[in-house]
PDB file of N, CA and C in Angstrom:
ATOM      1  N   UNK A   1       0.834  -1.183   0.000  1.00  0.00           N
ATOM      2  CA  UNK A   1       0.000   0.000   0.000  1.00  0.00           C
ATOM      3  C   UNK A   1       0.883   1.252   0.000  1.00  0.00           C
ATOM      4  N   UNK A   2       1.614   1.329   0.996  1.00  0.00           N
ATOM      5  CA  UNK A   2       2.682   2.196   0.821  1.00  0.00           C
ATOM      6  C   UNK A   2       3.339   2.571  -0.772  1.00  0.00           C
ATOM      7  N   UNK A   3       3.672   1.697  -1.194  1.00  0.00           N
ATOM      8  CA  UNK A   3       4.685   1.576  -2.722  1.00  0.00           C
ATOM      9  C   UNK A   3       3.715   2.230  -3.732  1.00  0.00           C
ATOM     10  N   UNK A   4       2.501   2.048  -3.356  1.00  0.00           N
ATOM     11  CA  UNK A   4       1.038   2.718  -4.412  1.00  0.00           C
ATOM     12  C   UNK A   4       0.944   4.504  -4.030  1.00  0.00           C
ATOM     13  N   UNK A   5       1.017   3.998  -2.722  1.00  0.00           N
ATOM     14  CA  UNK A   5       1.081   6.033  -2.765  1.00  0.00           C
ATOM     15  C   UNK A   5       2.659   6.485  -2.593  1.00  0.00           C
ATOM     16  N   UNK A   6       3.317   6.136  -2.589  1.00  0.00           N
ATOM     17  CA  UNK A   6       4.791   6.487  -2.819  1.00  0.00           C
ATOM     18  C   UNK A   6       5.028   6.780  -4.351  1.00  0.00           C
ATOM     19  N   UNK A   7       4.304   5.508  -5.084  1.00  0.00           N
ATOM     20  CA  UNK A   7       4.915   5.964  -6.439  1.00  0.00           C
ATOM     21  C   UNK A   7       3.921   7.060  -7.383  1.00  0.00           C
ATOM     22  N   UNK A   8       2.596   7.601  -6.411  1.00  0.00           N
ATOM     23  CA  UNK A   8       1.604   8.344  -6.753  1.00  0.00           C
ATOM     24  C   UNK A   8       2.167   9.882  -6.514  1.00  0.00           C
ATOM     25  N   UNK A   9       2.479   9.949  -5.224  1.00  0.00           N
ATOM     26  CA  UNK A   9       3.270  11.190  -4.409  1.00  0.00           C
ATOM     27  C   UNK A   9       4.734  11.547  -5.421  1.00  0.00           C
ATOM     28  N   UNK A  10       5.261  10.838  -5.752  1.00  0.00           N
ATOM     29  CA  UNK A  10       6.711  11.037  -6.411  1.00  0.00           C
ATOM     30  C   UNK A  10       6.651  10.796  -7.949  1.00  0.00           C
ATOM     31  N   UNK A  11       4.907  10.693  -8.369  1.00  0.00           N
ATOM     32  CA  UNK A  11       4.548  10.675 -10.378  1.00  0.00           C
ATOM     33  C   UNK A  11       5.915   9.802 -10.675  1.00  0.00           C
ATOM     34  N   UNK A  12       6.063   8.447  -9.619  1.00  0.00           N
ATOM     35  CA  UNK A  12       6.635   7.136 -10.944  1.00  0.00           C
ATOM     36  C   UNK A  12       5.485   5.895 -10.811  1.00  0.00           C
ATOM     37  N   UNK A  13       4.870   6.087 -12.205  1.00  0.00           N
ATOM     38  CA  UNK A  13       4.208   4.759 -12.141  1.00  0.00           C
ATOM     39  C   UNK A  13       4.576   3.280 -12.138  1.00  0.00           C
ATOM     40  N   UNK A  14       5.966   3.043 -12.372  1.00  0.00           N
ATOM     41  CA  UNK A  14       6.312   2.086 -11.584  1.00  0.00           C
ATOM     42  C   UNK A  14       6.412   1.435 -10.388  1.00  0.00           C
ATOM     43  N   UNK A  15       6.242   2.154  -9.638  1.00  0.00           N
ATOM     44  CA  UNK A  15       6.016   2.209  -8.351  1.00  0.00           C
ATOM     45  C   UNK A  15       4.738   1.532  -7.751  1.00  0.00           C
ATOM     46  N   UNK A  16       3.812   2.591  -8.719  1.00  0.00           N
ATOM     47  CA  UNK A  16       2.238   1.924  -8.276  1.00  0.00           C
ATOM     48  C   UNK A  16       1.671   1.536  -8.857  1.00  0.00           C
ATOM     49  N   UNK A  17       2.175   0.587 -10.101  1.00  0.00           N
ATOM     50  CA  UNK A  17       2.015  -0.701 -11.090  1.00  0.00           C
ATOM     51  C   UNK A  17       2.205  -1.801 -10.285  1.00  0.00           C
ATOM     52  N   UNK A  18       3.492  -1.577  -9.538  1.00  0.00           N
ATOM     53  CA  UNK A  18       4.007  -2.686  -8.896  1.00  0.00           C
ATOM     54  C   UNK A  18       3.542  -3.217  -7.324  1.00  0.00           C
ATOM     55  N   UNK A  19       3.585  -1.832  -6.786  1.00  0.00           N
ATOM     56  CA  UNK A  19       2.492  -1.974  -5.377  1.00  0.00           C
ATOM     57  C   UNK A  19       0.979  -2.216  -5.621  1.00  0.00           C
ATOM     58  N   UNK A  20       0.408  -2.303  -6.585  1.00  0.00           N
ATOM     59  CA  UNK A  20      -0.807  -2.679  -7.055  1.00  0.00           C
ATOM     60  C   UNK A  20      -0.905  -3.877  -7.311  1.00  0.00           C
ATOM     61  N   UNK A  21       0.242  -4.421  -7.997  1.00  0.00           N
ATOM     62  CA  UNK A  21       0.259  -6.249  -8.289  1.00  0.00           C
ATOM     63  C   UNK A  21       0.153  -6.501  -7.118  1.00  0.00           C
ATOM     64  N   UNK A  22       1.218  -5.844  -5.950  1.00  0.00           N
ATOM     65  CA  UNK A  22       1.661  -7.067  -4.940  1.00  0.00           C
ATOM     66  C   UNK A  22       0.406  -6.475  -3.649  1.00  0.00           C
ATOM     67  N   UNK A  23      -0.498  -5.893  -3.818  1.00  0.00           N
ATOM     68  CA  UNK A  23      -1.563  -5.851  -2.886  1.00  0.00           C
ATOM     69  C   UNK A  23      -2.325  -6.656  -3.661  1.00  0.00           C
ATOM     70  N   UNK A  24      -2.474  -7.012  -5.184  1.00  0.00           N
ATOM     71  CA  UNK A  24      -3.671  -7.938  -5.874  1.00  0.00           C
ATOM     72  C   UNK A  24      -2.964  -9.222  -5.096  1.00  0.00           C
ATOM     73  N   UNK A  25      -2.243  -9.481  -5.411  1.00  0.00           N
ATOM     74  CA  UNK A  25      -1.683 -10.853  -5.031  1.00  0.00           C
ATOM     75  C   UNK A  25      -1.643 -11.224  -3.799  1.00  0.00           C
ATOM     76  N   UNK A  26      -1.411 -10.351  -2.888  1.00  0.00           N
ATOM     77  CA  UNK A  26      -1.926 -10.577  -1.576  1.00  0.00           C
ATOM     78  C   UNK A  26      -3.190 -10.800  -0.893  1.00  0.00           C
ATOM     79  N   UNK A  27      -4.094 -10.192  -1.651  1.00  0.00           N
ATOM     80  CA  UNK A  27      -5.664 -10.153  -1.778  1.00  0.00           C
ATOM     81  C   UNK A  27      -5.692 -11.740  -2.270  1.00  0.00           C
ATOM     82  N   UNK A  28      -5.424 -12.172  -3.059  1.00  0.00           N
ATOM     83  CA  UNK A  28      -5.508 -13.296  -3.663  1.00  0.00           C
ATOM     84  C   UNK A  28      -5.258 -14.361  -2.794  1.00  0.00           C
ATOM     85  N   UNK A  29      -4.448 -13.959  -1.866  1.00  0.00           N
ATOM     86  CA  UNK A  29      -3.462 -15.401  -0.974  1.00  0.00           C
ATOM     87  C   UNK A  29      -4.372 -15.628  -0.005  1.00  0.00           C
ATOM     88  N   UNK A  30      -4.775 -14.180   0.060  1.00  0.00           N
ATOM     89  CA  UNK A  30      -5.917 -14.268   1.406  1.00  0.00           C
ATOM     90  C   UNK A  30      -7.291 -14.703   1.375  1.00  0.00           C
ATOM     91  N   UNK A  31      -7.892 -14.284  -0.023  1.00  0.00           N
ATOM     92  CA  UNK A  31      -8.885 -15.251  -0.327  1.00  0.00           C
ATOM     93  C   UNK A  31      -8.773 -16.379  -0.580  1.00  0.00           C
ATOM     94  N   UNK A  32      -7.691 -16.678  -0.988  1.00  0.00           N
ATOM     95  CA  UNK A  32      -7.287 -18.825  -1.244  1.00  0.00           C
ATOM     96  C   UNK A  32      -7.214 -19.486   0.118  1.00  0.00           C
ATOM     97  N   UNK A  33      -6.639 -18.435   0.794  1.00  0.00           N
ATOM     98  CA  UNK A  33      -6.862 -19.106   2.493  1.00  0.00           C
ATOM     99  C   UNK A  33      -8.185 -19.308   3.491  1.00  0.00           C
ATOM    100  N   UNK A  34      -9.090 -17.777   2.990  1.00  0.00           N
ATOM    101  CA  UNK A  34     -10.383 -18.111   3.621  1.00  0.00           C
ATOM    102  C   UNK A  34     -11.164 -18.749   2.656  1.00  0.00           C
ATOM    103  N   UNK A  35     -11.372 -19.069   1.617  1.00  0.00           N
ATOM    104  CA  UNK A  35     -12.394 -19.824   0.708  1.00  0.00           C
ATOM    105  C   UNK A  35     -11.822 -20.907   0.431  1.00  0.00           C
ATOM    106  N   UNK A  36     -10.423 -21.454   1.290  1.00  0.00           N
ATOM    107  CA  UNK A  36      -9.717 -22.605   0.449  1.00  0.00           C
ATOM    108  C   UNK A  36     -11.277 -23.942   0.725  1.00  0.00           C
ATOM    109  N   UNK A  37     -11.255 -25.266  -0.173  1.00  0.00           N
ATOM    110  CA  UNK A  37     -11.964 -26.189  -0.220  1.00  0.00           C
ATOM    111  C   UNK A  37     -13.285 -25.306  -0.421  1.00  0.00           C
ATOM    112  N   UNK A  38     -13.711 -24.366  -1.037  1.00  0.00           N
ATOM    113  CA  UNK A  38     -15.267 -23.923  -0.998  1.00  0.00           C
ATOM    114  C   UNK A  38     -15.467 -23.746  -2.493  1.00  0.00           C
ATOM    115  N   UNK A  39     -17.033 -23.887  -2.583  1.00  0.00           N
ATOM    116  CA  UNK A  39     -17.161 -23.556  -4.436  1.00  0.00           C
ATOM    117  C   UNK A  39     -17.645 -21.912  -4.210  1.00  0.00           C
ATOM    118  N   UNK A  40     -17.549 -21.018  -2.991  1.00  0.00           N
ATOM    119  CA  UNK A  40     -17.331 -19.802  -3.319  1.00  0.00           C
ATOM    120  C   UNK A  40     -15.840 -19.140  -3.761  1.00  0.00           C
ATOM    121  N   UNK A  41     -14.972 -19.815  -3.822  1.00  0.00           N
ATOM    122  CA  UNK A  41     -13.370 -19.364  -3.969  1.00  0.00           C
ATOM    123  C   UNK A  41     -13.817 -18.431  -5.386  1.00  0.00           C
ATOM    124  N   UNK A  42     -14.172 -19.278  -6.229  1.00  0.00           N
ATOM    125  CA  UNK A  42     -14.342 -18.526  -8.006  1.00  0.00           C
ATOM    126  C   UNK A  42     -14.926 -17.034  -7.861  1.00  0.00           C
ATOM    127  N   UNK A  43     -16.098 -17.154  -7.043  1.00  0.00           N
ATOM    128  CA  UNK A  43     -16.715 -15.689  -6.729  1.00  0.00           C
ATOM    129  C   UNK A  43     -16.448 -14.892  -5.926  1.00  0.00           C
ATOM    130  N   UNK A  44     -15.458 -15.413  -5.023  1.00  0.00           N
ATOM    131  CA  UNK A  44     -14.603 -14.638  -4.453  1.00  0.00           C
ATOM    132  C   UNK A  44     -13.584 -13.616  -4.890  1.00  0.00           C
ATOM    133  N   UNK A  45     -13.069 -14.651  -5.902  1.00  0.00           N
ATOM    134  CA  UNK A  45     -11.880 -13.790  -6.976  1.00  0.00           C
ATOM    135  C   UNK A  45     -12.642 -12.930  -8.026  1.00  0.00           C
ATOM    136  N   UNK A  46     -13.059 -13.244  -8.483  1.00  0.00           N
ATOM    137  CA  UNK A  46     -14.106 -12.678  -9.444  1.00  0.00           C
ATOM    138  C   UNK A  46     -14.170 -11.206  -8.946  1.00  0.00           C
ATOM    139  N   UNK A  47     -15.194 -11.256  -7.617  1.00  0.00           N
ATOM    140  CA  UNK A  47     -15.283 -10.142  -6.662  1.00  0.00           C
ATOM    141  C   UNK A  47     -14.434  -9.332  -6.444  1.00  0.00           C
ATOM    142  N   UNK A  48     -13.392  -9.705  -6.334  1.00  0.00           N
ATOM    143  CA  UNK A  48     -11.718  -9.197  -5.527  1.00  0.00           C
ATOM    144  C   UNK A  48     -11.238  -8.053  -7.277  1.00  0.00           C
ATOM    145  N   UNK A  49     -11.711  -9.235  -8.307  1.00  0.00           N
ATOM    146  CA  UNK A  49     -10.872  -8.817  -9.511  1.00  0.00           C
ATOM    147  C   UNK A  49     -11.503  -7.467  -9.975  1.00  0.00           C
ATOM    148  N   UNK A  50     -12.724  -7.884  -9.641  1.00  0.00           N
ATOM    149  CA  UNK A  50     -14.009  -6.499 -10.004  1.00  0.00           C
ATOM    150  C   UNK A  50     -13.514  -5.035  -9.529  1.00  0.00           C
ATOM    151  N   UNK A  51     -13.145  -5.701  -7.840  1.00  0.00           N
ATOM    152  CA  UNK A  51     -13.171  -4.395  -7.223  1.00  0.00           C
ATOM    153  C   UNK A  51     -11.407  -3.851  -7.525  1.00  0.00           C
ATOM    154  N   UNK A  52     -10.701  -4.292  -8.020  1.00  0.00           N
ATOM    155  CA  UNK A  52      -9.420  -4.263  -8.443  1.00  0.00           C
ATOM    156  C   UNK A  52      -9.539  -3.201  -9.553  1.00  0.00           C
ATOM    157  N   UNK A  53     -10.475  -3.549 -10.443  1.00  0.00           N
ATOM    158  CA  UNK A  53     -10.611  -2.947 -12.054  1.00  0.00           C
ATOM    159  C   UNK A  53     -11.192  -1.404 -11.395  1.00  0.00           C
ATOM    160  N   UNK A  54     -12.263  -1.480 -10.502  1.00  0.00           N
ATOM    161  CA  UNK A  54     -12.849  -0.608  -9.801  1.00  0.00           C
ATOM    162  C   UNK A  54     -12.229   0.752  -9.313  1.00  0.00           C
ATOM    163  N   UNK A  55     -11.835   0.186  -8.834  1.00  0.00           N
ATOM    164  CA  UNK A  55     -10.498   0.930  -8.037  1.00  0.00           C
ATOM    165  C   UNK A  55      -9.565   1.581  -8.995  1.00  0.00           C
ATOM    166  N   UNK A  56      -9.459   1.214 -10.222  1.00  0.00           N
ATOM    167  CA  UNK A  56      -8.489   1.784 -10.863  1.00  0.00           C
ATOM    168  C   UNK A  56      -9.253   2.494 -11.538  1.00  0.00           C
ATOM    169  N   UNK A  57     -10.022   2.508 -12.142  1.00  0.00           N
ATOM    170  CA  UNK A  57     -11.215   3.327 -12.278  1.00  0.00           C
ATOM    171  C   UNK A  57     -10.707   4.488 -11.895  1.00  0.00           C
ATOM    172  N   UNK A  58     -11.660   4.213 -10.723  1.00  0.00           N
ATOM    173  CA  UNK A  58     -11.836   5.821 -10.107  1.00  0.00           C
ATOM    174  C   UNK A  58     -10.490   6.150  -9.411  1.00  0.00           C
ATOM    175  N   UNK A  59      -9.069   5.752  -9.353  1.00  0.00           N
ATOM    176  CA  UNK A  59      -7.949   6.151  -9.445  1.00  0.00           C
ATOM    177  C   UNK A  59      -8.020   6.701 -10.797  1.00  0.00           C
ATOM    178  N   UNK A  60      -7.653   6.578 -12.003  1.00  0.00           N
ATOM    179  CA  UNK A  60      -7.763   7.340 -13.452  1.00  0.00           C
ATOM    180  C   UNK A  60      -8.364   8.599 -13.507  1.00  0.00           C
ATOM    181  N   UNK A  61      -9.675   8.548 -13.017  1.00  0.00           N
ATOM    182  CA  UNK A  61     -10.738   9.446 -12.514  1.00  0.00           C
ATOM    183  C   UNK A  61     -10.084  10.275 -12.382  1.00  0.00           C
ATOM    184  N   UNK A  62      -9.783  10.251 -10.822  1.00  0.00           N
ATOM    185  CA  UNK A  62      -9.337  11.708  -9.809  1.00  0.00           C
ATOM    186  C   UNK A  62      -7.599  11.343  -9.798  1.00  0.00           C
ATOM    187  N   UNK A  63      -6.658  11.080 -10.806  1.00  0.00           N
ATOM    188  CA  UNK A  63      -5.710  11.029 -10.725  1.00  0.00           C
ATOM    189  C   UNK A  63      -4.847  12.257 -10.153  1.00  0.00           C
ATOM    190  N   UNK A  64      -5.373  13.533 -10.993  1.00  0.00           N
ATOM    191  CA  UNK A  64      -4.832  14.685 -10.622  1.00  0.00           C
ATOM    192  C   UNK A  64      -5.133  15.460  -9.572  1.00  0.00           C
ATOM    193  N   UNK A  65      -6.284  14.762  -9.077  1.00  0.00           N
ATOM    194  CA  UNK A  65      -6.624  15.456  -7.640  1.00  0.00           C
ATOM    195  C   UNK A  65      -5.570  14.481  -6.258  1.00  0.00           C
ATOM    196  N   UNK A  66      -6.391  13.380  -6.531  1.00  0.00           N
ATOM    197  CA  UNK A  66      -4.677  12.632  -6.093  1.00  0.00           C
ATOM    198  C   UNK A  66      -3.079  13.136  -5.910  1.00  0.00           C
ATOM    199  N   UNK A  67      -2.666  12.924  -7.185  1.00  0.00           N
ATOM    200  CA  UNK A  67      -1.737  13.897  -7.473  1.00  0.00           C
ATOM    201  C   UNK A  67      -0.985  15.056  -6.033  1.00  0.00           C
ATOM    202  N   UNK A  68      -2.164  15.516  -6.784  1.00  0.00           N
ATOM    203  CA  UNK A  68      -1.669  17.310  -6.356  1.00  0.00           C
ATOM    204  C   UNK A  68      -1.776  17.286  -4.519  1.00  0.00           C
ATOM    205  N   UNK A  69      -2.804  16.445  -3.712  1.00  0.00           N
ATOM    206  CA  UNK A  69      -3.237  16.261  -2.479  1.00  0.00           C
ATOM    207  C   UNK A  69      -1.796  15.378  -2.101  1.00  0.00           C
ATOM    208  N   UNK A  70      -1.527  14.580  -2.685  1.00  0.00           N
ATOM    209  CA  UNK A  70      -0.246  13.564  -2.400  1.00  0.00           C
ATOM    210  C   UNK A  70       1.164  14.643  -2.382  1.00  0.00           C
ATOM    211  N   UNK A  71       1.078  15.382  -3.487  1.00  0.00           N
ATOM    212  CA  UNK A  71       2.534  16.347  -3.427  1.00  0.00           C
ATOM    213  C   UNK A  71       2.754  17.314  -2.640  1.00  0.00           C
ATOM    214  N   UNK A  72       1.336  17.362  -1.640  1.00  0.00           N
ATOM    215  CA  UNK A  72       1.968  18.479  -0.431  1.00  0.00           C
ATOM    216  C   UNK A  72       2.816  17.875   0.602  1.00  0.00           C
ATOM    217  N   UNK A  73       3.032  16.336   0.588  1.00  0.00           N
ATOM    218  CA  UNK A  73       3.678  15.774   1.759  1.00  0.00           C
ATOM    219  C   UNK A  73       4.725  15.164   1.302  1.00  0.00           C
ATOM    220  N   UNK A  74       5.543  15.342  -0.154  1.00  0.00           N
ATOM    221  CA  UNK A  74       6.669  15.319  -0.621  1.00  0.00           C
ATOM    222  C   UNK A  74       7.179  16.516  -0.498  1.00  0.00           C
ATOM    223  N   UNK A  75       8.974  16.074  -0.393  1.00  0.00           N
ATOM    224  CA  UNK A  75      10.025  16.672  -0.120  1.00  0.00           C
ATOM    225  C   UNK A  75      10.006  17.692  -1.349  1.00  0.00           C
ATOM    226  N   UNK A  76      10.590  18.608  -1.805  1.00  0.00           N
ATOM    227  CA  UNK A  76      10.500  19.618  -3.323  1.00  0.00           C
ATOM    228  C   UNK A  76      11.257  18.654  -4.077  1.00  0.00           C
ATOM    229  N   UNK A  77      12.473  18.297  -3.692  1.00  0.00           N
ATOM    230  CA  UNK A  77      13.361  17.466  -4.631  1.00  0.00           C
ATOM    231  C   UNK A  77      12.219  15.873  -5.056  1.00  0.00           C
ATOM    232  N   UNK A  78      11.914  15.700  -4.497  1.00  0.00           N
ATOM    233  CA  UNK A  78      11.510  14.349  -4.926  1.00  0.00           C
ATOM    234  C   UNK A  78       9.963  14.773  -5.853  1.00  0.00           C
ATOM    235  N   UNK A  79       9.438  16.060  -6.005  1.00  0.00           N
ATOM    236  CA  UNK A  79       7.902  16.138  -6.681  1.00  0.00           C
ATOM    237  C   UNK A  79       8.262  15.968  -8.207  1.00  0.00           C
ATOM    238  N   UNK A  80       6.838  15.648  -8.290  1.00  0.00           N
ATOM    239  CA  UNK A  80       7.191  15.548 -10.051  1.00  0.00           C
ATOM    240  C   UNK A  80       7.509  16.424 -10.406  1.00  0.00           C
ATOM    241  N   UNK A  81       7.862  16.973 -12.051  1.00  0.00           N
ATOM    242  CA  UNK A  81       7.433  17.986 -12.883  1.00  0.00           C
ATOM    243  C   UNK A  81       7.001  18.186 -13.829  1.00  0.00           C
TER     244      UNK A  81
END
């Protein structure tokens, strides 16, 4: 979660490409653990994947409001330009 607004605050989307996989994938481990042996596991992920797409969504959305709210608590050297 951190690595998602780190790489939001400092405009590298590498950053929060990559902190985005590794919170999906964690989401993932955690639903394989509570739905493990169930025939809800499929709609579980499904669910998880929805709200994944979701989320990025309305990240795209308000990117620049994001943005700009995130760059008051960066250092000057480290803001985008």
């Amino acid at each position: 979660m951190a690595l998602v607004l780190l790489g939001a605050a400092i405009g590298r989307r590498v950053f929060t490409v990559l902190g985005a996989l590794g919170i999906a994938g964690y989401l993932g481990y955690l639903s394989h653990q509570v739905f493990k042996d169930s025939l809800m596991f499929p709609f579980a992920l499904t669910l998880l994947g929805l709200g994944v797409v979701w989320l990025g969504v309305l990240w795209q959305r308000n990117e620049a409001v994001i943005n700009a709210r995130l760059s008051r608590y960066v250092p000057v050297g480290l803001r985008p330009r």
